[in-house]
Protein backbone atom coordinates (compact mmCIF):
# COMPACT_ATOMS: atom_id res chain seq x y z
CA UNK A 1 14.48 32.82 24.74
CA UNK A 2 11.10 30.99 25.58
CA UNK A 3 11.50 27.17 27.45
CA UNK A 4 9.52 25.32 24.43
CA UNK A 5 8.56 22.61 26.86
CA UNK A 6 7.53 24.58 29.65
CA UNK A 7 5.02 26.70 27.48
CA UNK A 8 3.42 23.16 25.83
CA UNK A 9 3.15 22.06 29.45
CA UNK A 10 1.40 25.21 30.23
CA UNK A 11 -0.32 25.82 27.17
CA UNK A 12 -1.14 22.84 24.62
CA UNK A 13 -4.67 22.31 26.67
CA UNK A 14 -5.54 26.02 26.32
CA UNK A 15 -4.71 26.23 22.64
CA UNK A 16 -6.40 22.82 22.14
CA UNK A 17 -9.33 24.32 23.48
CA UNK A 18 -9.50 27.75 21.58
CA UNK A 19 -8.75 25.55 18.51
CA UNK A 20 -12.03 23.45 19.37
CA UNK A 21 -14.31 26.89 20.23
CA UNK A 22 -13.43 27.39 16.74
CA UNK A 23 -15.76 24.89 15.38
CA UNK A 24 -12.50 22.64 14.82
CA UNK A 25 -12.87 18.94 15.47
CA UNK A 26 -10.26 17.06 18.12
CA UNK A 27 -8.34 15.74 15.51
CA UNK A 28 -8.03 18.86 13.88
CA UNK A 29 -7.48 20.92 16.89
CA UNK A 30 -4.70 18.42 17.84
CA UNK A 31 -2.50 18.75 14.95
CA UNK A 32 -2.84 22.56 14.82
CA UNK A 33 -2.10 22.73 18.55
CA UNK A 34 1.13 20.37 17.59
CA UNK A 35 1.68 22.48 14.55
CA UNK A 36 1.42 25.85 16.71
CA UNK A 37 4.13 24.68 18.70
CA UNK A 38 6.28 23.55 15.72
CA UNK A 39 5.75 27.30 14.04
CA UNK A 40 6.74 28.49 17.53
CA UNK A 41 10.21 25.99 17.68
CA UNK A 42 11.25 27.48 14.03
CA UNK A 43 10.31 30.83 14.27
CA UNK A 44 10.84 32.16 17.97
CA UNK A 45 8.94 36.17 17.46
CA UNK A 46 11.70 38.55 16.39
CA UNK A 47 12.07 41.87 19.05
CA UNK A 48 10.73 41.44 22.70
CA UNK A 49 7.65 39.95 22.96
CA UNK A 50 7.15 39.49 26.67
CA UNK A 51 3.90 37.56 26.43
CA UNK A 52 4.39 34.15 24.93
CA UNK A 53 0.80 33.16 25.60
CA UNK A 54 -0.80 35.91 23.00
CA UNK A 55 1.87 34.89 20.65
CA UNK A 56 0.70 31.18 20.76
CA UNK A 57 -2.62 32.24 20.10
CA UNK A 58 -1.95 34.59 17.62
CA UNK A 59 -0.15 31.60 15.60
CA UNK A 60 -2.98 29.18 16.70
CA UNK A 61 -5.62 31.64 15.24
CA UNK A 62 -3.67 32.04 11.96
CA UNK A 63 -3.10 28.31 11.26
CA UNK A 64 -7.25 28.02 11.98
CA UNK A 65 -7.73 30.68 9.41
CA UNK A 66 -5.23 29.37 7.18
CA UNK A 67 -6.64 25.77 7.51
CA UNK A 68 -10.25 26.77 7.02
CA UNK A 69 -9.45 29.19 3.53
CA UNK A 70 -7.99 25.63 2.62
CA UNK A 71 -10.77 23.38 3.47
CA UNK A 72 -13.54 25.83 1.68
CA UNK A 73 -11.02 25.87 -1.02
CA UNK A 74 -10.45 21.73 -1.36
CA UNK A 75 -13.74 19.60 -1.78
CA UNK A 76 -13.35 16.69 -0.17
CA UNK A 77 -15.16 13.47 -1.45
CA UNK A 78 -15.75 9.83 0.56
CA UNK A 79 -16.19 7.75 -2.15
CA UNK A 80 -17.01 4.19 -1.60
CA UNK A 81 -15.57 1.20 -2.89
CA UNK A 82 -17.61 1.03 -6.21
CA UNK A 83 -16.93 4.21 -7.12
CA UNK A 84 -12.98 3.55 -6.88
CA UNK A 85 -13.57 1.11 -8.97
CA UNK A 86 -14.24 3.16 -12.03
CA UNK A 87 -10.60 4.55 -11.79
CA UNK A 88 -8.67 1.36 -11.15
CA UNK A 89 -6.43 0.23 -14.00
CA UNK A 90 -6.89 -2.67 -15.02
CA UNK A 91 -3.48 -3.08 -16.97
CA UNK A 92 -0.75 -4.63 -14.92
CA UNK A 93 2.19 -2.69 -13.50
CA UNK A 94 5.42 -2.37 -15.70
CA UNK A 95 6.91 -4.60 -12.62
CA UNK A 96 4.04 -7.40 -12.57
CA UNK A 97 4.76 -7.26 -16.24
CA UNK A 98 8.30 -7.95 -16.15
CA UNK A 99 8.49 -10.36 -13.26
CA UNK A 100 5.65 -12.50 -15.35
CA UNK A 101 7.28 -12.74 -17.94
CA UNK A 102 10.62 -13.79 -16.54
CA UNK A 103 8.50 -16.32 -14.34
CA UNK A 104 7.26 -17.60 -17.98
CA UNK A 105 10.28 -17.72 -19.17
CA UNK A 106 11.36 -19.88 -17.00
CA UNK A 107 8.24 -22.20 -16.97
CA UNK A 108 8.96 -22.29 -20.95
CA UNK A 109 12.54 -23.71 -20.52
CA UNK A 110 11.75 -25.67 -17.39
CA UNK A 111 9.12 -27.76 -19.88
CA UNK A 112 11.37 -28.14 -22.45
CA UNK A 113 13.79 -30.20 -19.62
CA UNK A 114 10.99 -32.72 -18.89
CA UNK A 115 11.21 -36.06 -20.86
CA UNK A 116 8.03 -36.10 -23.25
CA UNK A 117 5.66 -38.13 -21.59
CA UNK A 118 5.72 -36.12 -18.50
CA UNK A 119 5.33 -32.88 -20.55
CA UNK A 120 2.65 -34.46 -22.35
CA UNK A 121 0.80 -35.48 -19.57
CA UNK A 122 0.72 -32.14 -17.35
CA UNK A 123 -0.27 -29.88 -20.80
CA UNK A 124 -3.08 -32.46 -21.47
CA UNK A 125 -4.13 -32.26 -17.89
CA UNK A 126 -3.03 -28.44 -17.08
CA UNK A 127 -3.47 -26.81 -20.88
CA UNK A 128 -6.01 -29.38 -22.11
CA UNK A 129 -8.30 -29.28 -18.72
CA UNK A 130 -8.15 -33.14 -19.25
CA UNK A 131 -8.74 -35.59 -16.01
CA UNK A 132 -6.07 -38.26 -14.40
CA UNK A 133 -8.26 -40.33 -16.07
CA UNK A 134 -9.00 -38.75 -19.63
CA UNK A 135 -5.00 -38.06 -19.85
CA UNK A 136 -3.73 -41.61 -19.07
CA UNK A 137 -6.38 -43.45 -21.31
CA UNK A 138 -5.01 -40.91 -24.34
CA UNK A 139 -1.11 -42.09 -23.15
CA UNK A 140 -1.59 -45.35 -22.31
CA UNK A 141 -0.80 -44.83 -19.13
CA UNK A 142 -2.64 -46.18 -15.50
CA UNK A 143 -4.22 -43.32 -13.74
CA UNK A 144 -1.46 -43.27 -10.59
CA UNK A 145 1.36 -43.39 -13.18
CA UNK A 146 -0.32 -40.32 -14.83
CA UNK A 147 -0.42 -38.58 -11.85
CA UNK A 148 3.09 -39.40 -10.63
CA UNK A 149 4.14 -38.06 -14.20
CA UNK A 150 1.86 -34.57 -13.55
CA UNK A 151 3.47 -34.30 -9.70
CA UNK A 152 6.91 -34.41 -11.41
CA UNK A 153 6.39 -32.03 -13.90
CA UNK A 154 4.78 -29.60 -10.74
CA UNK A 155 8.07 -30.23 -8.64
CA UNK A 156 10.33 -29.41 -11.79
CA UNK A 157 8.54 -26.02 -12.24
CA UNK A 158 8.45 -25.26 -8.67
CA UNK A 159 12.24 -25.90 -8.12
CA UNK A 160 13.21 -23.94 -11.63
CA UNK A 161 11.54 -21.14 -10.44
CA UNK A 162 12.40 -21.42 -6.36
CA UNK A 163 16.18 -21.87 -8.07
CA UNK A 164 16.26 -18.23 -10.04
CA UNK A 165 14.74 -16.51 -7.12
CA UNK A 166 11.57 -14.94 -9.31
């Protein structure tokens, strides 16, 4: 039985280097050095094979040749950021979907709990895209009142939904 350690500590730089003479770059020859080592851990050679060093690189050589019949095989493609774009969907996730809508939900009935001048006065100003100004003239209303009425009706929507946790 081979001492796994003792052959990395030996060995790893020496693989690492045949991997490289190979045309492989460092990250590449790093993770098939790694991976040599990891085919040697779960598959010690069956019979006697007194020379652990030409088994190594007998594995190391077959994971290069196995890796490159894969990378002729798989095109690889750096696309940049516009071109991702084309393939991003637009629609919403069936999560974002569901937590929206219980969020509006939530907004609907925390409206309904606001006296009517309050409601009035955050949908004219919110919904209508109305000013301070514009909203208390149409309610009769001085423009500090009308924004202590739109403040209110913020807090009430903020603590109905900080209360249900969505």
């Amino acid at each position: 039985m081979w001492d796994l350690q003792k052959l990395f500590i030996r060995h790893a730089r020496e693989i690492d280097r045949f991997l490289r003479r190979r045309g492989h770059t460092p990250q590449t020859a790093a993770d098939l050095t790694q991976d040599t080592f990891v085919r040697v851990l779960s598959a010690v050679p069956q019979g006697t094979d007194d020379n652990p060093r030409a088994y190594l690189h007998r594995v190391a050589r077959n994971l290069s040749v196995d890796w490159q019949r894969r990378e002729r095989v798989v095109a690889y493609v750096d696309p940049d950021a516009n071109d991702l774009q084309q393939f991003v969907d637009p629609a919403p996730s069936a999560f974002a979907v569901v937590y929206d809508r219980q969020r509006l939900a939530i907004v609907e009935k925390a409206m309904r709990e606001l006296p009517d001048k309050t409601r009035q006065a955050f949908e004219l100003h919110r919904l209508g895209d109305k000013t301070l100004k514009e909203v208390g003239a149409e309610l009769g209303l001085s423009t500090s009142r009308t924004w202590a009425l739109i403040r209110q009706a913020y807090l009430h929507l903020r603590a109905r939904l900080n209360e249900d946790g969505v």
